[in-house]
C-alpha atoms as a PDB file:
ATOM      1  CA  UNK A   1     107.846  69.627 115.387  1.00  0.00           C
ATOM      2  CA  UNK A   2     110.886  71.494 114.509  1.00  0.00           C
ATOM      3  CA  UNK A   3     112.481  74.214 115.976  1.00  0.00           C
ATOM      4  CA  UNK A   4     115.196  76.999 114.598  1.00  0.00           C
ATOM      5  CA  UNK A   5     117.019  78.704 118.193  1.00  0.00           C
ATOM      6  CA  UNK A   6     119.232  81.960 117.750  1.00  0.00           C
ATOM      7  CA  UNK A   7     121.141  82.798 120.189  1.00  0.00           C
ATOM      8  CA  UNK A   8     120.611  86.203 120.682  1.00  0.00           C
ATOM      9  CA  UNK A   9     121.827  89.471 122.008  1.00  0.00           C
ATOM     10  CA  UNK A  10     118.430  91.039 121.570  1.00  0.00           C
ATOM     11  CA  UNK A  11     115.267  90.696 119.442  1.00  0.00           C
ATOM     12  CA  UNK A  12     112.203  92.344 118.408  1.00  0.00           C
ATOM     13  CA  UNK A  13     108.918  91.197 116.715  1.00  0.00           C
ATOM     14  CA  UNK A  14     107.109  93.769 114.976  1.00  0.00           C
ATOM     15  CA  UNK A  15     103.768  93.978 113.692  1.00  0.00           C
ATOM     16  CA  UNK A  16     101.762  96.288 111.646  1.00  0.00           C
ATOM     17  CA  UNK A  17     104.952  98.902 112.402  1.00  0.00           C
ATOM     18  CA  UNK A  18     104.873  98.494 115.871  1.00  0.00           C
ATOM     19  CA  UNK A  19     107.041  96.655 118.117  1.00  0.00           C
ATOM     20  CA  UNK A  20     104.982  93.459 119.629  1.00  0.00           C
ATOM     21  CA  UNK A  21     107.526  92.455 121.450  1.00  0.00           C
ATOM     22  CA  UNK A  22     111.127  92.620 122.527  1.00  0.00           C
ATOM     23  CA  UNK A  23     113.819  90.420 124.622  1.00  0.00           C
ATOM     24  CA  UNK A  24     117.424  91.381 125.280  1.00  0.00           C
ATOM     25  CA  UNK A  25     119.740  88.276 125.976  1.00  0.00           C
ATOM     26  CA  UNK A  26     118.017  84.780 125.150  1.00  0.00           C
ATOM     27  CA  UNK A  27     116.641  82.981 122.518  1.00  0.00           C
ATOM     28  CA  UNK A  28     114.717  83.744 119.433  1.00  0.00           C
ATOM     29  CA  UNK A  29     112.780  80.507 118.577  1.00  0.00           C
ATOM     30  CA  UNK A  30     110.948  80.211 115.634  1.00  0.00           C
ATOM     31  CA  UNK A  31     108.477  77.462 115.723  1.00  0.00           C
ATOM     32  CA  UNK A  32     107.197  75.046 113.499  1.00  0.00           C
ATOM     33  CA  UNK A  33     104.268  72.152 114.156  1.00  0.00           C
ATOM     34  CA  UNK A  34     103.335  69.446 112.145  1.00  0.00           C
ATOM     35  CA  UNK A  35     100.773  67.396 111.391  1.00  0.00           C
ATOM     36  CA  UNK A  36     100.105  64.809 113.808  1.00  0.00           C
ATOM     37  CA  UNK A  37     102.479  67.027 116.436  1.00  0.00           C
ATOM     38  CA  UNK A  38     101.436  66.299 119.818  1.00  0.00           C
ATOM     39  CA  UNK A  39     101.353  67.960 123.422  1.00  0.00           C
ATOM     40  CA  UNK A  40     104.568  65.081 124.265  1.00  0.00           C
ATOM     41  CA  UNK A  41     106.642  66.828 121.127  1.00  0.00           C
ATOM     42  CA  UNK A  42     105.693  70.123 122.768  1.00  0.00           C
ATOM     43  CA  UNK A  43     106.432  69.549 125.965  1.00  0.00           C
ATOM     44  CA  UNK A  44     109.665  67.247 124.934  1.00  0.00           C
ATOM     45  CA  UNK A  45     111.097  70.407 122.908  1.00  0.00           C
ATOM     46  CA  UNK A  46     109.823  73.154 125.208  1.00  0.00           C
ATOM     47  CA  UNK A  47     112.028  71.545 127.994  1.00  0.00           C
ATOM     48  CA  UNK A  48     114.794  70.902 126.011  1.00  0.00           C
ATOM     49  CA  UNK A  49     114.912  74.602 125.036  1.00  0.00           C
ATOM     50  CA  UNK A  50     115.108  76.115 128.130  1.00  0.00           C
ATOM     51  CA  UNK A  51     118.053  73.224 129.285  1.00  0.00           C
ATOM     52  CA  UNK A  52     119.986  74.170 126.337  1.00  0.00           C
ATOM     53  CA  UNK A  53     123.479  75.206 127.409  1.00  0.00           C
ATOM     54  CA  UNK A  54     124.901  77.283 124.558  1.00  0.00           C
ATOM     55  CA  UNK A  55     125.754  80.385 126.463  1.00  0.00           C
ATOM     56  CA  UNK A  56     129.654  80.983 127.266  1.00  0.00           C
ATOM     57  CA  UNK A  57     130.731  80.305 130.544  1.00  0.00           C
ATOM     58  CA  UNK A  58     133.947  82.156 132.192  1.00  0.00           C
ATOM     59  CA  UNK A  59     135.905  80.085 130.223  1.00  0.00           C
ATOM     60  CA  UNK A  60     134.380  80.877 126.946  1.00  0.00           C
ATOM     61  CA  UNK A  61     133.005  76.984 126.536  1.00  0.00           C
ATOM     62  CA  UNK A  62     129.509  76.688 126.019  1.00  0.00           C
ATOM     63  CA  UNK A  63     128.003  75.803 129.058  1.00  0.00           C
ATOM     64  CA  UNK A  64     125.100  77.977 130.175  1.00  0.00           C
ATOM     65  CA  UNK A  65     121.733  77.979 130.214  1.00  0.00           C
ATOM     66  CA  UNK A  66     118.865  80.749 130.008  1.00  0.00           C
ATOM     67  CA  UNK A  67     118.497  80.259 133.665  1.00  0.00           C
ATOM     68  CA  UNK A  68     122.300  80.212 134.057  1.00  0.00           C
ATOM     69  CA  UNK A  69     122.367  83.887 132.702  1.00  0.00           C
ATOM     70  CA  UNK A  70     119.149  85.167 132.916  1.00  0.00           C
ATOM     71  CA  UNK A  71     117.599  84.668 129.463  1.00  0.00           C
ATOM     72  CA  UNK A  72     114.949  85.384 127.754  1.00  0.00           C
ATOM     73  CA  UNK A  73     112.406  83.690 124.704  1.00  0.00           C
ATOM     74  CA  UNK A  74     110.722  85.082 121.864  1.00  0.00           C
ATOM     75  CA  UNK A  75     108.889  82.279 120.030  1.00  0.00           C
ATOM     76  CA  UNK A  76     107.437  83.132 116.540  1.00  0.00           C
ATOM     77  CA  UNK A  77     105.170  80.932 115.176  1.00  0.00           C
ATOM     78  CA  UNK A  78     106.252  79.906 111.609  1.00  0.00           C
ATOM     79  CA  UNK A  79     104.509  77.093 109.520  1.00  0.00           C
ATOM     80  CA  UNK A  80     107.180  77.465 106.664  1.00  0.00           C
ATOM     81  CA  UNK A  81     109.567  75.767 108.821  1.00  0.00           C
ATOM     82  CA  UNK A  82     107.291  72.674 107.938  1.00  0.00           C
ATOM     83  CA  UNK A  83     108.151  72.239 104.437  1.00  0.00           C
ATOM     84  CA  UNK A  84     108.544  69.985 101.332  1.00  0.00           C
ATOM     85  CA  UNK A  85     110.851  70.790  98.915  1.00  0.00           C
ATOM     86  CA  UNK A  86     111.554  67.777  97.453  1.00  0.00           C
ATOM     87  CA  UNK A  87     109.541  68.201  93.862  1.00  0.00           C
ATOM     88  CA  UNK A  88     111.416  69.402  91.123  1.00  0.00           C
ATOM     89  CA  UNK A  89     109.494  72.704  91.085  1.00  0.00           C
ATOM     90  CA  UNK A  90     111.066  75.666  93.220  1.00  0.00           C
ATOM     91  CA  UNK A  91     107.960  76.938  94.844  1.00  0.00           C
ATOM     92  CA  UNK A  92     107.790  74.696  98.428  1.00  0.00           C
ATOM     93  CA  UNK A  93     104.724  72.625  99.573  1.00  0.00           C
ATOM     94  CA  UNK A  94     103.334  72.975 103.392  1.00  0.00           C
ATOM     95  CA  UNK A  95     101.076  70.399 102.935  1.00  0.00           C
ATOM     96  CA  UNK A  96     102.731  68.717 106.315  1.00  0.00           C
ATOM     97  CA  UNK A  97     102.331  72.103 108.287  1.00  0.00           C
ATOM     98  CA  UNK A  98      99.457  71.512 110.771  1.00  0.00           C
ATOM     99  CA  UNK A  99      96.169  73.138 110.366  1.00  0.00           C
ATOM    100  CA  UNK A 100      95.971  76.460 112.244  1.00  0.00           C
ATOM    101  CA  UNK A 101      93.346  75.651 114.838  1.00  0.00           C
ATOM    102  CA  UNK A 102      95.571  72.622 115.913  1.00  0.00           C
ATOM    103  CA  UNK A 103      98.525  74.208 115.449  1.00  0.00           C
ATOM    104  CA  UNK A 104      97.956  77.628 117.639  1.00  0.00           C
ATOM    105  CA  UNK A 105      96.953  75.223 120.486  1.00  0.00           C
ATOM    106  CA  UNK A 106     100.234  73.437 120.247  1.00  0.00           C
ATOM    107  CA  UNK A 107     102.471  76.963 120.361  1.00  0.00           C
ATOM    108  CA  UNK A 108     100.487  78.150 123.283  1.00  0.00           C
ATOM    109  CA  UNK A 109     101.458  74.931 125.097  1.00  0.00           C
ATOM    110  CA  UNK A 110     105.268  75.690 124.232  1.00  0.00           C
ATOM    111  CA  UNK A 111     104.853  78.872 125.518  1.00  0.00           C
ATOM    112  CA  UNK A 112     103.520  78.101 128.590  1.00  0.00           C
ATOM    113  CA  UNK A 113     105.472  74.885 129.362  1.00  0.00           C
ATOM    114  CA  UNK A 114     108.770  77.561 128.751  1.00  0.00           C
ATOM    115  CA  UNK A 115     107.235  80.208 131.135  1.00  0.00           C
ATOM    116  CA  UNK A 116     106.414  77.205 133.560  1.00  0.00           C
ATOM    117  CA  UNK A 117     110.300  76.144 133.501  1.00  0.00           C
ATOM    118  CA  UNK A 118     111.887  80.225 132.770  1.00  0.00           C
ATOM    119  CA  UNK A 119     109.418  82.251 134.908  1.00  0.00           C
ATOM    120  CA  UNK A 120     106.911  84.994 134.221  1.00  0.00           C
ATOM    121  CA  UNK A 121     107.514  87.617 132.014  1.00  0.00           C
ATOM    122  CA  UNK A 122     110.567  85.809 130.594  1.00  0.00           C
ATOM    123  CA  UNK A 123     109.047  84.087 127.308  1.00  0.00           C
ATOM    124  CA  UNK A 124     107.718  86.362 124.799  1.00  0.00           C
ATOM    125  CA  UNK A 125     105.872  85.263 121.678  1.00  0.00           C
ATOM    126  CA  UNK A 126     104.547  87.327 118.289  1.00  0.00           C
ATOM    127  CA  UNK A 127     100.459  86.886 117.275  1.00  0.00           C
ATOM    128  CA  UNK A 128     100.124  83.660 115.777  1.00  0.00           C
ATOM    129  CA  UNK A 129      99.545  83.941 112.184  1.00  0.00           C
ATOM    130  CA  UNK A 130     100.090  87.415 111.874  1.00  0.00           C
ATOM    131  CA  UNK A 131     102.861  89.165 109.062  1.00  0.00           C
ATOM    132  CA  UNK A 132     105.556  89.962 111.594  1.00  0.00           C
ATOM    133  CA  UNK A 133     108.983  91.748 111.281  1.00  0.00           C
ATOM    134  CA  UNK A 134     111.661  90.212 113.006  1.00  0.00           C
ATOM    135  CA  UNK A 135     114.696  92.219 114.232  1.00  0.00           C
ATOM    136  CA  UNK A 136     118.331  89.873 116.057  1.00  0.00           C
ATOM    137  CA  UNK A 137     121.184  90.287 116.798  1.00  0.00           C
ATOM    138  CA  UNK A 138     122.366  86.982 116.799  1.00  0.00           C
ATOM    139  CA  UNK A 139     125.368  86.200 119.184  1.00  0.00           C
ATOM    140  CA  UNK A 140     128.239  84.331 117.865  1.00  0.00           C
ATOM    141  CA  UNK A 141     126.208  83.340 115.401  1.00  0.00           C
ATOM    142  CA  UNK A 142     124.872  80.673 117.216  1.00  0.00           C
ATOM    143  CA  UNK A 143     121.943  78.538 115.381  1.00  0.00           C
ATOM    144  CA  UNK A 144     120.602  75.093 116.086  1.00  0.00           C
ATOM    145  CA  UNK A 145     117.751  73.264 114.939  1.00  0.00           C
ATOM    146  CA  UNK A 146     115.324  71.284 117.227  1.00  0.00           C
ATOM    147  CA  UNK A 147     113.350  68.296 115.999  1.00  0.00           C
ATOM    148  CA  UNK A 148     111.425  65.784 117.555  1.00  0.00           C
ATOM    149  CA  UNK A 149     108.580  63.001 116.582  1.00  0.00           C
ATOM    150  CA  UNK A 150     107.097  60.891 118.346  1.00  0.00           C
ATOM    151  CA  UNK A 151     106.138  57.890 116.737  1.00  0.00           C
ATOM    152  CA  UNK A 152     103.042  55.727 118.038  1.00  0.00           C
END
């Protein structure tokens, strides 16, 4: 599973020219699953999102959470974050990108594991598979990227 956070000072998803959904400050988190992703990556990644401390504090070190200043999520699905681009050719494989059935089930359970640990009506999401527009204003910039497997 791999994960792309923004920090953001707002952010919009926007589909079929109207706006899905919108957050102010928080997090935009795209989302990526893989094959053989389970619920424990989910959950192990969901958690760690919402403990991240990369907002400024009074002394302008990062050291804030979204609970810490009242954050928001919007997670976008996105299965191109599970690529392979390691052929000579330029066009990428997502061959390792998990199936859509599998994979929808696994970004409802980050959703809902961040809403369990944020609150109601603070995580936001776009339509799974859908062609959305996305709209930041990324603060700082700040990026990171999130991965975790699980081996068995």
């Amino acid at each position: 599973m791999k994960l792309v956070i923004q920090r953001v000072n707002e952010a919009s998803v926007t589909i079929e020219g109207k706006i899905h959904s919108s957050i102010g400050k928080g997090f935009l988190v795209l989302v990526g699953i893989q094959k053989g992703d389970t619920e424990r990556e989910v959950i192990y990644l969901a958690n760690k999102t919402c403990e991240l401390r990369i907002f400024s504090d009074e002394n302008e070190k990062m050291n804030l959470s979204l609970k810490d200043v009242d954050g928001e999520i919007l997670a976008i699905s996105q299965f191109t974050l599970i690529n392979d681009s390691k052929k000579s050719g330029n066009r990428p494989s997502f061959v390792l990108a998990e199936e859509p059935q599998i994979a929808k089930k696994l970004y409802e359970k980050f959703l809902s594991v961040c809403e369990e640990d944020l609150g109601a009506g603070k995580i936001k999401s776009g339509v799974f598979a859908a062609h959305m527009k996305i709209k930041l204003e990324n603060d700082g910039p700040v990026t990171l990227i999130l991965e975790k497997r699980f081996e068995e």
